[in-house]
N, C-alpha and C. Protein backbone atom coordinates (compact mmCIF):
# COMPACT_ATOMS: atom_id res chain seq x y z
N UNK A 1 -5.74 91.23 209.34
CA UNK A 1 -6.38 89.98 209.69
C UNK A 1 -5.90 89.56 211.08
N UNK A 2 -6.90 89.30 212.26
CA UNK A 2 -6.45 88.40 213.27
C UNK A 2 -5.88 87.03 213.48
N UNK A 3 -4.85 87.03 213.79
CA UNK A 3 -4.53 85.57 213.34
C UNK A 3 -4.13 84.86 214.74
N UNK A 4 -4.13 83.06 214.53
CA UNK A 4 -4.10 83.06 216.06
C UNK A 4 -2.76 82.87 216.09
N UNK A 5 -2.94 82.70 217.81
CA UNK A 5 -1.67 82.45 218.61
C UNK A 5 -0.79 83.84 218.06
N UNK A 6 -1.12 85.02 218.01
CA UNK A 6 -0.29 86.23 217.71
C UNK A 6 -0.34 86.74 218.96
N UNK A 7 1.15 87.22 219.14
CA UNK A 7 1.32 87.69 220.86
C UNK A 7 1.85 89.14 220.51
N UNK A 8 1.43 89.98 220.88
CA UNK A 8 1.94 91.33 221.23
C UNK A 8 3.93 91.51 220.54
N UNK A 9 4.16 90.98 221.73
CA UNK A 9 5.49 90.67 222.15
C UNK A 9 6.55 90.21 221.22
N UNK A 10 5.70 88.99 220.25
CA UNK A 10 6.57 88.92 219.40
C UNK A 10 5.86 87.50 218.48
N UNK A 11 6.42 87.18 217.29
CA UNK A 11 5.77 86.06 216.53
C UNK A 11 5.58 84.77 216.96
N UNK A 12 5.07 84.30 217.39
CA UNK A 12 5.28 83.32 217.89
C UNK A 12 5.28 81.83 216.70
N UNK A 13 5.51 80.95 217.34
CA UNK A 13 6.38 79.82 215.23
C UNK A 13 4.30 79.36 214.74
N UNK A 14 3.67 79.16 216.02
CA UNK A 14 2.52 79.11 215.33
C UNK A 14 1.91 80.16 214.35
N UNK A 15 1.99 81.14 214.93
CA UNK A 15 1.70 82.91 214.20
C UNK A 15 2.55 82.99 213.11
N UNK A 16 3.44 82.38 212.51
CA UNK A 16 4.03 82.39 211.65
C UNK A 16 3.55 81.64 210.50
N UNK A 17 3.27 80.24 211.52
CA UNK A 17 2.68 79.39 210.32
C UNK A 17 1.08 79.98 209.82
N UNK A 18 0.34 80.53 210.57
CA UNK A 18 -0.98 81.04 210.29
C UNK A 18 -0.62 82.15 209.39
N UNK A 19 0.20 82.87 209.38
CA UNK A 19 0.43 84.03 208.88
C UNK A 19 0.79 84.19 207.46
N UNK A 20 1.62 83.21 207.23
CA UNK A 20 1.86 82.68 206.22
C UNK A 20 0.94 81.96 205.06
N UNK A 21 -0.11 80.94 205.79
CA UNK A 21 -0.63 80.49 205.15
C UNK A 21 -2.18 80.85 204.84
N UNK A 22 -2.79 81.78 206.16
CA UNK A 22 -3.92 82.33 206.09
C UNK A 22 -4.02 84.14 205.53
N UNK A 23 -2.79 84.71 205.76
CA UNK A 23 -2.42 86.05 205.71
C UNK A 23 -2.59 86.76 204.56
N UNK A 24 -2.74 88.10 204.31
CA UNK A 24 -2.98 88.63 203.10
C UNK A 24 -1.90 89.82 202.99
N UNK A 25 -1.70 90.56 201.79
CA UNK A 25 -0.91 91.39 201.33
C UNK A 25 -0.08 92.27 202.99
N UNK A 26 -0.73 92.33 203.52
CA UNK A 26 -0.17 93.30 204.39
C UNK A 26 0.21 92.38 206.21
N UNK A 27 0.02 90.99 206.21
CA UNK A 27 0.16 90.60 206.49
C UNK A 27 1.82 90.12 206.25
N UNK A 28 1.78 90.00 205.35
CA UNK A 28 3.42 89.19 205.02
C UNK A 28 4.13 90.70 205.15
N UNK A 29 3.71 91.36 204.70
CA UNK A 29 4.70 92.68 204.38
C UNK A 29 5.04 92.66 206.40
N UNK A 30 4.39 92.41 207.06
CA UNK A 30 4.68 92.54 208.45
C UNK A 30 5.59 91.44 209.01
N UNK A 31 4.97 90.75 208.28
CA UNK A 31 6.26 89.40 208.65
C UNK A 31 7.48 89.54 207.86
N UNK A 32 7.54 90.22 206.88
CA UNK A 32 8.93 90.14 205.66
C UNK A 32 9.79 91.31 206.23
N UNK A 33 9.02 92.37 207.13
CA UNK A 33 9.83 93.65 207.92
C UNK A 33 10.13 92.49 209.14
N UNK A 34 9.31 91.71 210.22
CA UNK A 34 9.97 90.97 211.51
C UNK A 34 11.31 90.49 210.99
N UNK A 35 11.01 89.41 209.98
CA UNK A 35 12.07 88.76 209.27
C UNK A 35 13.71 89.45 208.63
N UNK A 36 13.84 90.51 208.63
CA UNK A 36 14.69 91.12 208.26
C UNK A 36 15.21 91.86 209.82
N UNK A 37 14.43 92.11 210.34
CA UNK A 37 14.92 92.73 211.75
C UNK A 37 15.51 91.78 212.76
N UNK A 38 14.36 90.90 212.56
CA UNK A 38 15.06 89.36 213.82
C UNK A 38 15.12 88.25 213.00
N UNK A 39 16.22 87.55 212.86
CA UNK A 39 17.00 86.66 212.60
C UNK A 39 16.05 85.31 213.55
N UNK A 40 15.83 85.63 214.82
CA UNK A 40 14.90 84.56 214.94
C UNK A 40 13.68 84.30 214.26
N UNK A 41 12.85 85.30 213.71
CA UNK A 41 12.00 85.36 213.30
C UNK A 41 11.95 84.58 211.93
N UNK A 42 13.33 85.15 211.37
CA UNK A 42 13.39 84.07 210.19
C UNK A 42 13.61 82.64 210.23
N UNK A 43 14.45 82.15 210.92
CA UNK A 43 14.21 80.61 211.37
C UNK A 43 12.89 80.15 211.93
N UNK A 44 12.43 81.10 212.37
CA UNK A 44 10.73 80.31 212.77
C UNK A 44 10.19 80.01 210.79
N UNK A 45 9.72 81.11 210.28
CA UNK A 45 9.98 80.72 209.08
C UNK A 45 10.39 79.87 208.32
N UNK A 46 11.50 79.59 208.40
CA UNK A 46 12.21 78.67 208.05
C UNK A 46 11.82 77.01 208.24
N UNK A 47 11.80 77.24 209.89
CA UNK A 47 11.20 76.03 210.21
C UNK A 47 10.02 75.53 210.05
N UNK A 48 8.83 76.43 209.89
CA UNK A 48 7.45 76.31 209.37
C UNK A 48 7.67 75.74 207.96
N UNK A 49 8.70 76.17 206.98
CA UNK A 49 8.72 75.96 205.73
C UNK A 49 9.22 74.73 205.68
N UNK A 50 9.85 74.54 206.22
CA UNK A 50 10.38 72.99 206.26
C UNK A 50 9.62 72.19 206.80
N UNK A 51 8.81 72.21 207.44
CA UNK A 51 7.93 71.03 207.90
C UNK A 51 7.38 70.61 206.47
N UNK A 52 6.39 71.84 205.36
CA UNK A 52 6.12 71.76 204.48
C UNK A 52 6.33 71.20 203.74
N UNK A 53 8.00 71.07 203.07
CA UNK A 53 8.73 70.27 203.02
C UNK A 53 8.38 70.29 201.19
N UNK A 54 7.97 71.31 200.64
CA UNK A 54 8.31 71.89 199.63
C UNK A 54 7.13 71.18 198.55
N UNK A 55 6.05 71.07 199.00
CA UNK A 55 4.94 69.93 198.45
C UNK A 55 3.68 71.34 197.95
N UNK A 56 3.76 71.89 196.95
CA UNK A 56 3.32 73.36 196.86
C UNK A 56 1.86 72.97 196.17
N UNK A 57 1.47 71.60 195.90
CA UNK A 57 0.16 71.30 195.77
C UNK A 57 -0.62 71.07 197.21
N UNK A 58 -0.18 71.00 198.39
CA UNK A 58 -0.39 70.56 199.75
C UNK A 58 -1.34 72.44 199.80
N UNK A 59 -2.04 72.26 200.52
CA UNK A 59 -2.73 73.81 200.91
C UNK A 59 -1.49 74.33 201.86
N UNK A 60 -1.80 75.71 200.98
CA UNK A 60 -0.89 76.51 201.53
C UNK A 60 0.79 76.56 201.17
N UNK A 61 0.76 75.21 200.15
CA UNK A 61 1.99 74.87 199.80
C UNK A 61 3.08 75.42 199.14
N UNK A 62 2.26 76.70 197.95
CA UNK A 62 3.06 77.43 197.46
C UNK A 62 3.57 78.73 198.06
N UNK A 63 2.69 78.82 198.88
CA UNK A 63 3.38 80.29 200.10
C UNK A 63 4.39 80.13 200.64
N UNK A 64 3.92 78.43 201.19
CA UNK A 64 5.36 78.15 201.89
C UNK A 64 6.71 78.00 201.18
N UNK A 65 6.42 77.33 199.63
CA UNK A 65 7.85 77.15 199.13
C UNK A 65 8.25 78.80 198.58
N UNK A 66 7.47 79.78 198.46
CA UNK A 66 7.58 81.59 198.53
C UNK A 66 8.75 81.62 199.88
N UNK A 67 8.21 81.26 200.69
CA UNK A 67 8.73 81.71 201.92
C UNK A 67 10.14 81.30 202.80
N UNK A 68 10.07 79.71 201.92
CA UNK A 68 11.48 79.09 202.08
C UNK A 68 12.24 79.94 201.45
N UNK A 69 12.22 79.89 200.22
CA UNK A 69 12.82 80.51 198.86
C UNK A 69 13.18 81.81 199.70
N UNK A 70 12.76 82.36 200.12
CA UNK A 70 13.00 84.33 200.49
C UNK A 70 13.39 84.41 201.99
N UNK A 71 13.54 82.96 202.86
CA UNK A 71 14.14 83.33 204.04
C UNK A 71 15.73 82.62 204.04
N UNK A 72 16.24 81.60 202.64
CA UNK A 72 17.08 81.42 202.18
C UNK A 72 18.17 82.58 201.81
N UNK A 73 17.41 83.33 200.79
CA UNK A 73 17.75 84.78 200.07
C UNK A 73 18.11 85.34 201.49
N UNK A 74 17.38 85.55 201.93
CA UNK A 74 17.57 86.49 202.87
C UNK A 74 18.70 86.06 204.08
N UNK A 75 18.78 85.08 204.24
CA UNK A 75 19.78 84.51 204.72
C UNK A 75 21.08 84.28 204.21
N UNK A 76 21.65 84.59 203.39
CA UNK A 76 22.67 84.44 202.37
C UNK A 76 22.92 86.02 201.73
N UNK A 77 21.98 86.34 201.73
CA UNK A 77 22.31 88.30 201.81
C UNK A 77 22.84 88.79 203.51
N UNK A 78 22.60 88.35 204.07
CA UNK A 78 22.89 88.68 205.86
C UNK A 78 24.30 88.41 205.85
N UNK A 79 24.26 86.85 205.35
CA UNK A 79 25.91 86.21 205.55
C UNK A 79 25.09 85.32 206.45
């Protein structure tokens, strides 16, 4: 899927939030490999999820509390 504000170069926190919330199976699997490689990548994450702010009836709401939930994990497995 094309998603916007996606840069070559790298995720950008909008492309994250689209990605997340518009994205399909192979979409996340691309963001869940960024996320494990760059540590920034997961705080963009992070921070997208937190705007959300954990309201999983809100559209898009339960991806995001998915995504808090697993950049937590994943953050606490790193150290």
């Amino acid at each position: 899927m094309d998603h916007r504000h996606l840069n070559p170069q790298h995720l950008t926190p909008a492309a994250v939030d689209d990605i997340i919330r518009r994205g399909g199976w192979r979409d996340w699997v691309m963001l869940r490999r960024a996320a494990r490689r760059d540590p920034a990548v997961a705080r963009r994450i992070e921070r997208a999820c937190g705007a959300a702010d954990g309201d999983a009836s809100a559209e898009g709401g339960q991806r995001m509390v998915f995504w808090n939930l697993y950049v937590k994990r994943l953050s606490a497995s790193l150290g």
